[in-house]
C-alpha atoms as a PDB file:
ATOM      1  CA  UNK A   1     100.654 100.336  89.888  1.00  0.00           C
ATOM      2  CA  UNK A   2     104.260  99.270  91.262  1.00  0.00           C
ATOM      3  CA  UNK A   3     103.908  95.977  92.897  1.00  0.00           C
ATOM      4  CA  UNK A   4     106.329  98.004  96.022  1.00  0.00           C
ATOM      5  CA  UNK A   5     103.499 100.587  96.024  1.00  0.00           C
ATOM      6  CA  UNK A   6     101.433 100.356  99.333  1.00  0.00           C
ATOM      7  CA  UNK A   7      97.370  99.363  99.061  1.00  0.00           C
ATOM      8  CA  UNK A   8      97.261 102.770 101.126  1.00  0.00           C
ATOM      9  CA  UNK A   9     100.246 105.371 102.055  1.00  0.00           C
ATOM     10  CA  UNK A  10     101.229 105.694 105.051  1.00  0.00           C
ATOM     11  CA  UNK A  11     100.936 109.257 106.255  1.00  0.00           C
ATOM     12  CA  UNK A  12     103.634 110.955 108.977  1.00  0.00           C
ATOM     13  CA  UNK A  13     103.462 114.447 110.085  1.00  0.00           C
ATOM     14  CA  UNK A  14     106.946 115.916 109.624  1.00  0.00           C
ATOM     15  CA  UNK A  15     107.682 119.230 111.524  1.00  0.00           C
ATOM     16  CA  UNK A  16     104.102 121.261 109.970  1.00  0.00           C
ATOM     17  CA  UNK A  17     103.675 119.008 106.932  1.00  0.00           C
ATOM     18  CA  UNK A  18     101.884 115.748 106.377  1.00  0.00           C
ATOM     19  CA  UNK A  19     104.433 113.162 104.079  1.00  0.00           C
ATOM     20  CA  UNK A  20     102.980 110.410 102.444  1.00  0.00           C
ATOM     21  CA  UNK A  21     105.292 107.210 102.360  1.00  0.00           C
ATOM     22  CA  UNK A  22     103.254 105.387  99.520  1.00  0.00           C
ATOM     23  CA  UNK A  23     105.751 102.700  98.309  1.00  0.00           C
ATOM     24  CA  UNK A  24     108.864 101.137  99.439  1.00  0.00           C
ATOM     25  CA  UNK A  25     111.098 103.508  98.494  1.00  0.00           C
ATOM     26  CA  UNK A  26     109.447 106.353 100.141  1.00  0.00           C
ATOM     27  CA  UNK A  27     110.003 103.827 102.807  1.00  0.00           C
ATOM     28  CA  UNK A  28     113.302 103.409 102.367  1.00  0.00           C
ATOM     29  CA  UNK A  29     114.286 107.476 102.429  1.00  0.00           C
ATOM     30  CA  UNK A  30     112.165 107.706 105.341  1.00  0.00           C
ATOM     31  CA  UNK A  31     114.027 105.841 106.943  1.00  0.00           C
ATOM     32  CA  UNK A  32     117.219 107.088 105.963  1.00  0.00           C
ATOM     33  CA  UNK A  33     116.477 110.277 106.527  1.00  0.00           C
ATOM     34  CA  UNK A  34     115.267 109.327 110.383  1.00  0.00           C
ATOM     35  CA  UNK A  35     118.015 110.498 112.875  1.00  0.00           C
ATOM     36  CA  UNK A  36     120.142 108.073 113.755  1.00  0.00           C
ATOM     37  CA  UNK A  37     120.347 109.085 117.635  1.00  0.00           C
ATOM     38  CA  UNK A  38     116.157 108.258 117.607  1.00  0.00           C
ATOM     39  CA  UNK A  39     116.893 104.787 115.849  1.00  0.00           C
ATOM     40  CA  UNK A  40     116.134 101.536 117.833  1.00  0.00           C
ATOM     41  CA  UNK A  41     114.491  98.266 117.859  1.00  0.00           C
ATOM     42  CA  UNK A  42     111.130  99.031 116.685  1.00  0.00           C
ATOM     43  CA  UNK A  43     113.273 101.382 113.830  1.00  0.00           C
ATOM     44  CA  UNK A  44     115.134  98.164 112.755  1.00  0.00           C
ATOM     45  CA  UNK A  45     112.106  95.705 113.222  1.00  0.00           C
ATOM     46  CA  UNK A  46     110.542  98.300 110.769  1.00  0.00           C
ATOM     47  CA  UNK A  47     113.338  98.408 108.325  1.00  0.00           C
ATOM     48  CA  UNK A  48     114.123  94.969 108.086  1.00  0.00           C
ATOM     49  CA  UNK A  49     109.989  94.416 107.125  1.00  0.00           C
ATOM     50  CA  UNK A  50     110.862  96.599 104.364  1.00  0.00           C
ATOM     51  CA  UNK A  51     113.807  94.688 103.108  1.00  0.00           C
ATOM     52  CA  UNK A  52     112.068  91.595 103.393  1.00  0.00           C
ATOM     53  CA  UNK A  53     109.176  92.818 101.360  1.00  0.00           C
ATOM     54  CA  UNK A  54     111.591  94.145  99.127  1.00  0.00           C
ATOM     55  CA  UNK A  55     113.230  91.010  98.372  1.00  0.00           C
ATOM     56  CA  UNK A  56     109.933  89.213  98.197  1.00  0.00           C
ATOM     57  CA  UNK A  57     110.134  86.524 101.627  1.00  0.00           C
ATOM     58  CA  UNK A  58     106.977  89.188 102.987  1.00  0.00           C
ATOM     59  CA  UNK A  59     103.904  90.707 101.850  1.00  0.00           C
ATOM     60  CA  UNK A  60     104.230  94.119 100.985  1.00  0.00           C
ATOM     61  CA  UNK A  61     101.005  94.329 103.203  1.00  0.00           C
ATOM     62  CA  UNK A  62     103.672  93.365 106.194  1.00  0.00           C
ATOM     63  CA  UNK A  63     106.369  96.583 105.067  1.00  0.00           C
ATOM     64  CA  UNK A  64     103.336  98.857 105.053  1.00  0.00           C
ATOM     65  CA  UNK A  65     102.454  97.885 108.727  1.00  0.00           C
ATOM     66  CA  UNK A  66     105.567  98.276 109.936  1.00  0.00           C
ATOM     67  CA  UNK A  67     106.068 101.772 108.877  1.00  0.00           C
ATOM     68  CA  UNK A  68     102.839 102.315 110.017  1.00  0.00           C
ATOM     69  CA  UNK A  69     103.666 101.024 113.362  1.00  0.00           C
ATOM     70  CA  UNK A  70     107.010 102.905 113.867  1.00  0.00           C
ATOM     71  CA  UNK A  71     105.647 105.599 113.256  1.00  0.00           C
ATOM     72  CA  UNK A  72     102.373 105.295 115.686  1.00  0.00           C
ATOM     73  CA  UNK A  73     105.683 104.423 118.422  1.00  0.00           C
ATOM     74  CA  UNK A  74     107.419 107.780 117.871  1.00  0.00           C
ATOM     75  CA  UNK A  75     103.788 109.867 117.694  1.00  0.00           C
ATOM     76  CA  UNK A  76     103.785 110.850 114.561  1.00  0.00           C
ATOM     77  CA  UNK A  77     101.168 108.642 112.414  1.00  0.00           C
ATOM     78  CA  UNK A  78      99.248 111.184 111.048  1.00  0.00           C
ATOM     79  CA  UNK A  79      95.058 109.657 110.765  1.00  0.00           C
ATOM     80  CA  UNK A  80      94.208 109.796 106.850  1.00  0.00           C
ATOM     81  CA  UNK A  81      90.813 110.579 108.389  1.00  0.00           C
ATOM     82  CA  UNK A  82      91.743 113.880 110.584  1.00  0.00           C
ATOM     83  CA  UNK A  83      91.063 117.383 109.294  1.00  0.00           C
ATOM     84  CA  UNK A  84      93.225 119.471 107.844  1.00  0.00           C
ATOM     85  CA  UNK A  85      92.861 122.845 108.750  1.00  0.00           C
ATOM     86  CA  UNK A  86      92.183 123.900 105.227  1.00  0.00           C
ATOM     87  CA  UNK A  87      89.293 121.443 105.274  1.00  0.00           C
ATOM     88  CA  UNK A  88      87.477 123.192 108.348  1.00  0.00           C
ATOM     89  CA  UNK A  89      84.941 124.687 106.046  1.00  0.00           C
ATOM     90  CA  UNK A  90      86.027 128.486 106.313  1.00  0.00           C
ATOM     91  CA  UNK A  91      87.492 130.520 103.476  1.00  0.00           C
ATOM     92  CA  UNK A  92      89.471 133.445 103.852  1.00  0.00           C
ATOM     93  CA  UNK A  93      89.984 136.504 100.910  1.00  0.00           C
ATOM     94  CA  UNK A  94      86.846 137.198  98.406  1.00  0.00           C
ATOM     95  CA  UNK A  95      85.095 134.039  99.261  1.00  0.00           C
ATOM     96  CA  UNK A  96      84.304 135.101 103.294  1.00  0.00           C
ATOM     97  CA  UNK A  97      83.035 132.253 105.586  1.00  0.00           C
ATOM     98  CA  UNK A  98      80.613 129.251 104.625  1.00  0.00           C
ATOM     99  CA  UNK A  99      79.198 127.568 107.076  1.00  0.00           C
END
């Protein structure tokens, strides 16, 4: 394991699909791909953690945090725990529905 990979990822749900920002550079094109017209001060708060941990004055515990709280503030944390729609129990083709 990388010591700049996260204990956990971080997932975000990005137009229909779930990313997973597991490390600091996932971190790092996440936020580089983020629009700059949506930026602000919980954006650079978030960066800067990530910097930090990068250059080793933070936990990477602190980076991983961060992202995970910019992205609760713009509403798109996704909950490692929700269900996926493919994980509803139903099958579709040959297989039918199990309940």
């Amino acid at each position: 394991m990388s010591y700049r990979t996260f204990d956990r990822p971080v997932l975000v749900k990005n137009g229909e699909f779930v990313q997973e920002i597991g490390c600091l550079d996932d971190a790092f094109d996440f936020f580089e791909e983020w629009p700059r017209e949506r930026r602000g001060p919980i954006f650079e708060t978030a960066f800067r953690a990530c910097q930090r941990a990068h250059d080793g004055q933070v936990p990477l515990t602190v980076a991983r945090d961060a992202v995970a709280g910019f992205a609760r503030s713009v509403k798109i944390l996704q909950d490692p725990l929700a269900q996926f729609p493919w994980m509803d129990g139903t099958r579709s083709g040959r297989g039918g529905v199990t309940a």
